[in-house]
C-alpha atoms as a PDB file:
ATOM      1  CA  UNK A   1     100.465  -2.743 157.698  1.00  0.00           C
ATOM      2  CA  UNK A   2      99.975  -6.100 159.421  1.00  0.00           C
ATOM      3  CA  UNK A   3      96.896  -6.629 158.456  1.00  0.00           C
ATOM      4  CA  UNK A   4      97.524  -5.805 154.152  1.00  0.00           C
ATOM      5  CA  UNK A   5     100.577  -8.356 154.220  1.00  0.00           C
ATOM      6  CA  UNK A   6      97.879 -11.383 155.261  1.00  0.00           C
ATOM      7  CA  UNK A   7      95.848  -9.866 152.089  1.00  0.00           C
ATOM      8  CA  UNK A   8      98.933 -10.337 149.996  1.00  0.00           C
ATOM      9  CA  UNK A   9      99.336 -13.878 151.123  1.00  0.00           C
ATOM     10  CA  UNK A  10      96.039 -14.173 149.603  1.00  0.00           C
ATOM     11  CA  UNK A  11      96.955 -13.390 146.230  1.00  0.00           C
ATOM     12  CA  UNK A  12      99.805 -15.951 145.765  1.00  0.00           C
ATOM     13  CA  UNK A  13      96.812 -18.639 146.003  1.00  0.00           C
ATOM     14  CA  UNK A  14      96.959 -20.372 142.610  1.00  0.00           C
ATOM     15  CA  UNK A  15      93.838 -19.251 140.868  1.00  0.00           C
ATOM     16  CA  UNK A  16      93.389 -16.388 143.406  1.00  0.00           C
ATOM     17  CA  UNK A  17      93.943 -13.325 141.123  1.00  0.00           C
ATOM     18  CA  UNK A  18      92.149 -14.870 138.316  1.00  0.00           C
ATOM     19  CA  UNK A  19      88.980 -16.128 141.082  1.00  0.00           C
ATOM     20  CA  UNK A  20      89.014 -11.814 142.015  1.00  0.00           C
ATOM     21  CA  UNK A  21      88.679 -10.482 138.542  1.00  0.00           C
ATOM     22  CA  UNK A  22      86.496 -12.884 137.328  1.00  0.00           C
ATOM     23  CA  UNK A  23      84.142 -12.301 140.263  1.00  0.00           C
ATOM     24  CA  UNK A  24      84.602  -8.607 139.692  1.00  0.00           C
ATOM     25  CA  UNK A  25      83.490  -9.035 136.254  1.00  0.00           C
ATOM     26  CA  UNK A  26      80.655 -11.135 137.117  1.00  0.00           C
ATOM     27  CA  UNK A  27      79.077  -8.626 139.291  1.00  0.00           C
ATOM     28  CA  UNK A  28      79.498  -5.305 137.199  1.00  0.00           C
ATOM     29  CA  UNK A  29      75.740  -6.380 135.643  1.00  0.00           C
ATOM     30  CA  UNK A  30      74.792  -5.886 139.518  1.00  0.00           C
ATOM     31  CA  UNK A  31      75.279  -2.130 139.701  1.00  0.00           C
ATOM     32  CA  UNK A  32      74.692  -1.394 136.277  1.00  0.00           C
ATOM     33  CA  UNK A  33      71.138  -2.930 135.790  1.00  0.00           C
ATOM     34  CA  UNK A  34      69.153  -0.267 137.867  1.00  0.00           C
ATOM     35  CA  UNK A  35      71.016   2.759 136.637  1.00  0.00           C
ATOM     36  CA  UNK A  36      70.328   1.028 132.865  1.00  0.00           C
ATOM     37  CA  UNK A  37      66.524   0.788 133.662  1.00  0.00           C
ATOM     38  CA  UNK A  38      66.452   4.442 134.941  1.00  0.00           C
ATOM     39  CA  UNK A  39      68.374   5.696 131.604  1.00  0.00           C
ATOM     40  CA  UNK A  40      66.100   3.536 129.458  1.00  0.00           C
ATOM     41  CA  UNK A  41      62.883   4.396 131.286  1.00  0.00           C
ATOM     42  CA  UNK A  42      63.540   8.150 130.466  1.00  0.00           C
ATOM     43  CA  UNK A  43      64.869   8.050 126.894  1.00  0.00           C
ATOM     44  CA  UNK A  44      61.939   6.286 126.157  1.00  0.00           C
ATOM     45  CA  UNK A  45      59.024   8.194 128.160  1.00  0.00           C
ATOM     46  CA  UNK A  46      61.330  11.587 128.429  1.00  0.00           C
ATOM     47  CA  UNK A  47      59.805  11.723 132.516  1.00  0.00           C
ATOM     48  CA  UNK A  48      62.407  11.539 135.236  1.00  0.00           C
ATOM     49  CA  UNK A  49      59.495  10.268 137.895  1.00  0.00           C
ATOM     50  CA  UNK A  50      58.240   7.239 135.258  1.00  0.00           C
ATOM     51  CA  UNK A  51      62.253   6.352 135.751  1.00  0.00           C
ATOM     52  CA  UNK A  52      61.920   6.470 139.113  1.00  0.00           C
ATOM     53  CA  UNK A  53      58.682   4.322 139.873  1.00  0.00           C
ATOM     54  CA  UNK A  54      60.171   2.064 137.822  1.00  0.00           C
ATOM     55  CA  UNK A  55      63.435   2.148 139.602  1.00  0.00           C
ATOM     56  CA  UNK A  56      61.591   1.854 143.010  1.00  0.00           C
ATOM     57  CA  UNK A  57      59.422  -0.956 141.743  1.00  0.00           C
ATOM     58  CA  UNK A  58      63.060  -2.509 140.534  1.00  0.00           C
ATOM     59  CA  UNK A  59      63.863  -2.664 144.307  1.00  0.00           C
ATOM     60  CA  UNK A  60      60.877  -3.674 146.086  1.00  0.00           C
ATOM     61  CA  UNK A  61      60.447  -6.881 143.490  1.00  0.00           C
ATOM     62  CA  UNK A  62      64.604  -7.427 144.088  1.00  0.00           C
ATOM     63  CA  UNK A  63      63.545  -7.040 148.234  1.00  0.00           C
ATOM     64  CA  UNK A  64      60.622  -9.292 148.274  1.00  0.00           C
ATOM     65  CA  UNK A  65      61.942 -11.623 145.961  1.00  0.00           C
ATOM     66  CA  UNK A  66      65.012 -12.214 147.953  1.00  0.00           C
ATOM     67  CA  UNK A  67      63.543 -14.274 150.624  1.00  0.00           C
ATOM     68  CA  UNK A  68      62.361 -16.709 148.215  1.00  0.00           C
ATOM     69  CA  UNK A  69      65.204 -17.109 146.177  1.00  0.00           C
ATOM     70  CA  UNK A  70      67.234 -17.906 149.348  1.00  0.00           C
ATOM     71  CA  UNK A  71      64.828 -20.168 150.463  1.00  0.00           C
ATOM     72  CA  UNK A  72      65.340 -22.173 146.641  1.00  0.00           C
ATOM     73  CA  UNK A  73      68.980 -21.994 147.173  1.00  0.00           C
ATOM     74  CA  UNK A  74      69.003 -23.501 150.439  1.00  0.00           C
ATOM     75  CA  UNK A  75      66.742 -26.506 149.509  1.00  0.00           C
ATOM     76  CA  UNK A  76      68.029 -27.245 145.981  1.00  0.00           C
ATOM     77  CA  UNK A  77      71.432 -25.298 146.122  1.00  0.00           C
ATOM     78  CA  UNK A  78      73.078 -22.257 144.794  1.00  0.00           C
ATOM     79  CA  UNK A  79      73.917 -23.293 141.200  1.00  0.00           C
ATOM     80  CA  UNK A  80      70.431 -23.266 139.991  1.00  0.00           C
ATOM     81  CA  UNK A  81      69.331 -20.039 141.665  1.00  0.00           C
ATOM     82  CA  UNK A  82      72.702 -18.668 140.820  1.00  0.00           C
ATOM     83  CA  UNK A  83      71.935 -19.844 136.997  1.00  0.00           C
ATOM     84  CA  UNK A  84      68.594 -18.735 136.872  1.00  0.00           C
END
């Protein structure tokens, strides 16, 4: 119980709830975007496994592409990678 009454203290930070939700919001497209390519892929083609190369080729371009992106954000920042 200790340990959810420091969390609490957390959310009488001015601009602390709002900071929360908004990030919340921010990241639903996160989650959503792979299981939206899957559904798309099949409506469109009506094949399960065309949904799922392109769900797997989703991933490995979001692994290999990581790297890079960090290496941006460290050299020019986070805003512009983050904005991209």
């Amino acid at each position: 119980m200790a340990a959810l009454r420091q969390y609490l203290g957390v959310w009488r930070i001015p601009g602390a709830p709002m900071l929360l939700i908004l990030g919340i919001i921010g990241r639903l497209g996160i989650g959503m975007t792979p299981l939206a390519l899957l559904l798309v892929v099949e409506q469109v083609t009506g094949r399960y496994a065309l949904a799922a190369v392109a769900g797997g080729f989703y991933a490995l371009c979001g692994a290999a592409l990581s790297p890079v992106a960090g290496r941006v954000a460290d050299r020019v920042g986070p805003t512009p990678v983050l904005l991209a």
